[in-house]
Protein backbone atom coordinates (compact mmCIF):
# COMPACT_ATOMS: atom_id res chain seq x y z
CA UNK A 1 9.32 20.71 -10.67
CA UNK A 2 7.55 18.57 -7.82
CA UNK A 3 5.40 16.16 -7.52
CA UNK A 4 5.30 16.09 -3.04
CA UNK A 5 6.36 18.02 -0.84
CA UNK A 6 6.52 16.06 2.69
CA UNK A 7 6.57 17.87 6.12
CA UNK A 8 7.29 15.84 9.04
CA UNK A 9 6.04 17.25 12.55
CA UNK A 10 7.70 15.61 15.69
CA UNK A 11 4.43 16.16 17.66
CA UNK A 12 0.92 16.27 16.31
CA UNK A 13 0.49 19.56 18.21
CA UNK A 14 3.39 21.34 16.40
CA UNK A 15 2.72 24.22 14.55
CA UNK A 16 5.69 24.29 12.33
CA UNK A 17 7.67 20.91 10.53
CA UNK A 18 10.87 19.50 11.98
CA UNK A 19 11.60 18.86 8.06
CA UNK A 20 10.61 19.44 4.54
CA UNK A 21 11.07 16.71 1.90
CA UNK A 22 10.09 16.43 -2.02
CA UNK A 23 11.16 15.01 -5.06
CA UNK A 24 13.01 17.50 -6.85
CA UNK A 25 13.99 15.02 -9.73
CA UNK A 26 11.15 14.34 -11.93
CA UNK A 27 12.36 11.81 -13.82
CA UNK A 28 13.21 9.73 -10.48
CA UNK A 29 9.79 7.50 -10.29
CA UNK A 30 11.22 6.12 -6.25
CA UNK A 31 13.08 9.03 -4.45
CA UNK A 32 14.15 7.81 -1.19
CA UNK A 33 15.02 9.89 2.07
CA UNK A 34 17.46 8.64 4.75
CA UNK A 35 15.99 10.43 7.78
CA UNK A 36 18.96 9.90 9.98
CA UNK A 37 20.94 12.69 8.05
CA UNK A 38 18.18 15.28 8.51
CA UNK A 39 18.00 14.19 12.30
CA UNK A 40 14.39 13.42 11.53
CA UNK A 41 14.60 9.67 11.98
CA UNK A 42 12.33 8.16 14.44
CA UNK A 43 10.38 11.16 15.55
CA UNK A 44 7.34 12.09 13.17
CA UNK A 45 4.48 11.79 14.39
CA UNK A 46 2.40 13.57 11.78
CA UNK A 47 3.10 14.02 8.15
CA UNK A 48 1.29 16.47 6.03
CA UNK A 49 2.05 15.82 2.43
CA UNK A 50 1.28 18.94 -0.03
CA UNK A 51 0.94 18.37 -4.10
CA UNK A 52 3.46 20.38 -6.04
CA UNK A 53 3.79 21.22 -9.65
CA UNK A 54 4.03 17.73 -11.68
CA UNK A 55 1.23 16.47 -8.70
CA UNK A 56 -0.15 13.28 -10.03
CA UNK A 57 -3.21 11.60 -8.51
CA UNK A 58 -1.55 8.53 -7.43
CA UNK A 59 1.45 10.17 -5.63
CA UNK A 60 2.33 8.40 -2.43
CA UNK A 61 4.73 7.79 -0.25
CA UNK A 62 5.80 5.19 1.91
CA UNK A 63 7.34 5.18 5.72
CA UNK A 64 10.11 2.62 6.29
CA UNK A 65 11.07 1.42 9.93
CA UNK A 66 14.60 1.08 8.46
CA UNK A 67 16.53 2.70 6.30
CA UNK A 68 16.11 0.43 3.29
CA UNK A 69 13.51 0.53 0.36
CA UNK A 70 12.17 -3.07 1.17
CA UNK A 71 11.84 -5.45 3.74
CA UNK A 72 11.38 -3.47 6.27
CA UNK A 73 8.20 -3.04 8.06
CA UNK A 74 6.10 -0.44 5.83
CA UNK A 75 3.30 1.69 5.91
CA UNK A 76 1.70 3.83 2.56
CA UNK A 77 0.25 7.17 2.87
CA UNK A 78 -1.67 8.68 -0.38
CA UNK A 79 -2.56 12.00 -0.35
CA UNK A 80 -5.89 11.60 -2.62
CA UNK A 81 -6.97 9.37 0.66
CA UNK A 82 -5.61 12.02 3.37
CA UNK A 83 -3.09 14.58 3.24
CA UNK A 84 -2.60 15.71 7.16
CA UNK A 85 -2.23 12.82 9.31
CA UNK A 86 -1.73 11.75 12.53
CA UNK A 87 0.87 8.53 12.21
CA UNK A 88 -1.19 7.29 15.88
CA UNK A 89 -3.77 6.40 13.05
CA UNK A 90 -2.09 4.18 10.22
CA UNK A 91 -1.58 1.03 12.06
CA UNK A 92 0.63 -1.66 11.98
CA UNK A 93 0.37 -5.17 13.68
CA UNK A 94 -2.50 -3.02 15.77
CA UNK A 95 -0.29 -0.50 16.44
CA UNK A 96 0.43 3.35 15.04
CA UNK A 97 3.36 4.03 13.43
CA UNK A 98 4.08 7.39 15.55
CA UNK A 99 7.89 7.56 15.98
CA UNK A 100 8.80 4.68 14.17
CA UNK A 101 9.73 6.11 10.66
CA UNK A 102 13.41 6.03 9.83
CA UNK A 103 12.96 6.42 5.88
CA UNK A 104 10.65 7.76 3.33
CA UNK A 105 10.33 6.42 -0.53
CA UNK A 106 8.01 8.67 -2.61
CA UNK A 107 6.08 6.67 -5.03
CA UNK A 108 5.18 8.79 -8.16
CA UNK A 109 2.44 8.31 -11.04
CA UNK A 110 4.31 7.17 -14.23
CA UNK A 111 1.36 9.00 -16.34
CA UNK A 112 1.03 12.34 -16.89
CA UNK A 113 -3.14 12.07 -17.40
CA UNK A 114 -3.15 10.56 -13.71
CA UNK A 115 -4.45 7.43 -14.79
CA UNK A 116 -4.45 4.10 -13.04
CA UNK A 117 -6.75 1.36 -13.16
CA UNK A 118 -7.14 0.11 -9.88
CA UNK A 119 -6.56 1.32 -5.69
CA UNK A 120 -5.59 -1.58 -3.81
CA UNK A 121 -6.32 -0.30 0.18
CA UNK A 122 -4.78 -2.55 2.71
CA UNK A 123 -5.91 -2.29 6.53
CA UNK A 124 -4.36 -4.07 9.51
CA UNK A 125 -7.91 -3.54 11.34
CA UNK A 126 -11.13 -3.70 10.52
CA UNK A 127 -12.75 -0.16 10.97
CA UNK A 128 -9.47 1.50 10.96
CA UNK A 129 -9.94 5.24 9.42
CA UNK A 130 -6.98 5.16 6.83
CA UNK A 131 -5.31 2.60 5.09
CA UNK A 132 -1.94 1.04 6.26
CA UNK A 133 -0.63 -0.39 2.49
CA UNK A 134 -1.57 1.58 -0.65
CA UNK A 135 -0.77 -0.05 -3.89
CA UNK A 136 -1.63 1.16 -7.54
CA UNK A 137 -1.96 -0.82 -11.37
CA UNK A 138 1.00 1.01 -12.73
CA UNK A 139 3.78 0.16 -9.66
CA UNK A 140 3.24 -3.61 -11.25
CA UNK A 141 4.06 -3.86 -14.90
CA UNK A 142 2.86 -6.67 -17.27
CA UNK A 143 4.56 -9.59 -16.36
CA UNK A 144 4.86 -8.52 -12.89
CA UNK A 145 1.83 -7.79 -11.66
CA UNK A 146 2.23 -9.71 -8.04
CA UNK A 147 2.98 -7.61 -5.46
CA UNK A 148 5.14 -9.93 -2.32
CA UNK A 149 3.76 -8.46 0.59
CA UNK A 150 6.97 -9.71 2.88
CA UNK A 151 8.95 -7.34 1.36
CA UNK A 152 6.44 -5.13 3.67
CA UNK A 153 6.50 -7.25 6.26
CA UNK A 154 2.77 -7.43 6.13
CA UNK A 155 1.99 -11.11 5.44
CA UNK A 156 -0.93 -12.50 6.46
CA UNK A 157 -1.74 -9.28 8.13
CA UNK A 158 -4.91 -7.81 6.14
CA UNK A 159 -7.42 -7.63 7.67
CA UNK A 160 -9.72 -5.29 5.45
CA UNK A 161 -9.24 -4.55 1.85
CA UNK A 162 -11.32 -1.58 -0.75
CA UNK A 163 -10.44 -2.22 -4.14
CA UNK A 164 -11.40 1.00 -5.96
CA UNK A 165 -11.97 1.21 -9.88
CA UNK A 166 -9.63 4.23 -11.18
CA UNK A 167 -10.30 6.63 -14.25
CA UNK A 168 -8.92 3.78 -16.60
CA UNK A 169 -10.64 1.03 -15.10
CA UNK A 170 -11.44 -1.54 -17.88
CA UNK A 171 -14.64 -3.80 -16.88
CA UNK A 172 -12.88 -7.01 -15.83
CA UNK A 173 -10.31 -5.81 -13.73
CA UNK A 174 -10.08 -7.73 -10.26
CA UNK A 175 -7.71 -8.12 -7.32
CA UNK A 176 -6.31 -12.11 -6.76
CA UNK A 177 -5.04 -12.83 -3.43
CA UNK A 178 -2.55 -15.78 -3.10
CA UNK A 179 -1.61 -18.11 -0.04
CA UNK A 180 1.84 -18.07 -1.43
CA UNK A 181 3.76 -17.09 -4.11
CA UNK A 182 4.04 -20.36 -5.93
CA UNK A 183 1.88 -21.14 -8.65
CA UNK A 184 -0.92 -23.78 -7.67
CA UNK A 185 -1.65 -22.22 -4.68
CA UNK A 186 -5.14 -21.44 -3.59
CA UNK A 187 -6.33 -17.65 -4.51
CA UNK A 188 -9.63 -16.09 -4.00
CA UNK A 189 -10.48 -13.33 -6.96
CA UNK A 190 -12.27 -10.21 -5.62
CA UNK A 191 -13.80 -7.34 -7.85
CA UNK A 192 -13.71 -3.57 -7.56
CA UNK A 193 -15.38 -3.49 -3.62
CA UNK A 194 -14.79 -4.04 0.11
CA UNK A 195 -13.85 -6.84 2.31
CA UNK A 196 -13.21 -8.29 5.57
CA UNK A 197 -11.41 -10.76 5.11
CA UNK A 198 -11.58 -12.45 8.48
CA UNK A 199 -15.12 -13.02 7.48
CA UNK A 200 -13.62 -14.80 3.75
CA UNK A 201 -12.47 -18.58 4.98
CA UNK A 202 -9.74 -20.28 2.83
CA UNK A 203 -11.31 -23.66 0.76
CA UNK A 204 -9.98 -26.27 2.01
CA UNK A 205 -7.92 -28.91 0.07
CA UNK A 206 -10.02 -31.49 -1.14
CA UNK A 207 -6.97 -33.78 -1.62
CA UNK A 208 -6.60 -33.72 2.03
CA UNK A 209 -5.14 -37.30 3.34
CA UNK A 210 -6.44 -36.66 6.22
CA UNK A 211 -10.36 -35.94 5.80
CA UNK A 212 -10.86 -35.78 9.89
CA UNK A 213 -8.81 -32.90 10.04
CA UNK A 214 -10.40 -29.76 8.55
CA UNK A 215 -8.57 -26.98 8.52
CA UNK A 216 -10.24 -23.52 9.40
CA UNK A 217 -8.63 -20.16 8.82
CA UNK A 218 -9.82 -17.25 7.47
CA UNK A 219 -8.05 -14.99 4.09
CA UNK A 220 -6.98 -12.35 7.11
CA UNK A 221 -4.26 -14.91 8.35
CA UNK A 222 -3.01 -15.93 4.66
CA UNK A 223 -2.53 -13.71 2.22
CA UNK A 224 1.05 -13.33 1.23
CA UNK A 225 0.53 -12.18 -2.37
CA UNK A 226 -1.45 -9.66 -4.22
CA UNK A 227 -2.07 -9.85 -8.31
CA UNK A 228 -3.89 -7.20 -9.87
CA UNK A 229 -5.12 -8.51 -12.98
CA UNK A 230 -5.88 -6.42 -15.55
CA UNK A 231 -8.04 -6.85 -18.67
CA UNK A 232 -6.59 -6.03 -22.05
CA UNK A 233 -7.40 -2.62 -22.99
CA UNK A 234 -9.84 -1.75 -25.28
CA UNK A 235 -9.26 0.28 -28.26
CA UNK A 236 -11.90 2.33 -29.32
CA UNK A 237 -11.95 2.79 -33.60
């Protein structure tokens, strides 16, 4: 029983994969993949990801430039977005991320229905054709519903966001993104949409000492944090 199956090509052209991953262990929500001991590390540059058995919409996976499960520079793939790519295409800091994989965590859907209530799409360009972060409701439990994005090395690195309302979406439900991770810090709340967030300037400080110094940056260069906060559900009698 499977919810992925991963096959890594070492050139787009390539007709057959260099490798074959899944996740064997169903009851394993992270299953992570050392590419160095399939001799894989470092040279995919396509993945096509194929749905197996226990499939759940909301089945991803993740590509890690090192082998570690965080802190490492990080890019998402979701199948339900695209299932064959070409890794010239998910960017990071305006690059792809062709030959640069040296791990792979698969990220499976908790609920059997395929629920989730929100599709948080992170891009490192604007106008870039797939998404370079992927995150979902049910990765962030109550009570920890902040997702660090240094732990993806992708701080103040968005430069587009699509927040898209999932089959348990409950009317309420927003995205808040957060200068830091403190509380107090200045957030701007954004609905179920799209953004560009270089177009989205921070508010300044009003308590500013210094009120001939205004300071001008835009969300693109800021955002360290991402809460997805979630309405209470509603119960239906």
């Amino acid at each position: 029983m499977t919810h992925l199956f991963i096959d890594l090509y070492d050139r787009v052209s390539d007709r057959f994969p260099c490798c074959t991953l899944d996740d064997h262990e169903v009851g394993n929500r992270q299953y992570f993949h050392d590419l160095r001991l399939r001799g894989s590390a470092d040279l995919a540059d396509r993945i096509v990801i194929r749905p197996g058995d226990e499939y759940r919409t909301g089945d991803h996976i993740r590509l890690l430039d090192e082998v570690k499960a965080g802190d490492t520079d990080t890019v998402a793939i979701d199948p339900a977005i695209v299932a064959d790519v070409d890794l010239n295409e998910i960017l990071f800091d305006k690059q792809g991320f062709a030959d640069r994989a040296a791990a792979i965590l698969i990220v499976t859907n908790p609920h059997s229905d395929s629920r989730y209530r929100l599709r948080v799409n992170l891009y490192d360009q604007v106008g870039q054709k797939y998404p370079s972060l992927v995150f979902y409701d049910w990765e962030y439990p109550r009570g920890f519903r902040l997702a660090d994005l240094n732990l993806f090395h992708f701080a103040n690195k968005i430069a587009f966001i699509r927040i898209e309302p999932g089959p348990a979406y409950q009317p309420g439900d927003r995205v808040i993104l957060r200068e830091s991770l403190a509380q107090g810090t200045r957030s701007l709340v954004l609905e179920p949409g799209q953004y560009d967030l270089g177009q989205l300037m921070v508010m300044e400080q009003k308590s500013d000492p210094w009120p001939f110094i205004r300071e001008h940056k835009c969300w693109a260069e800021t955002v360290t944090g991402i809460e997805l906060d979630l309405k209470p559900r509603l119960i239906k009698h």
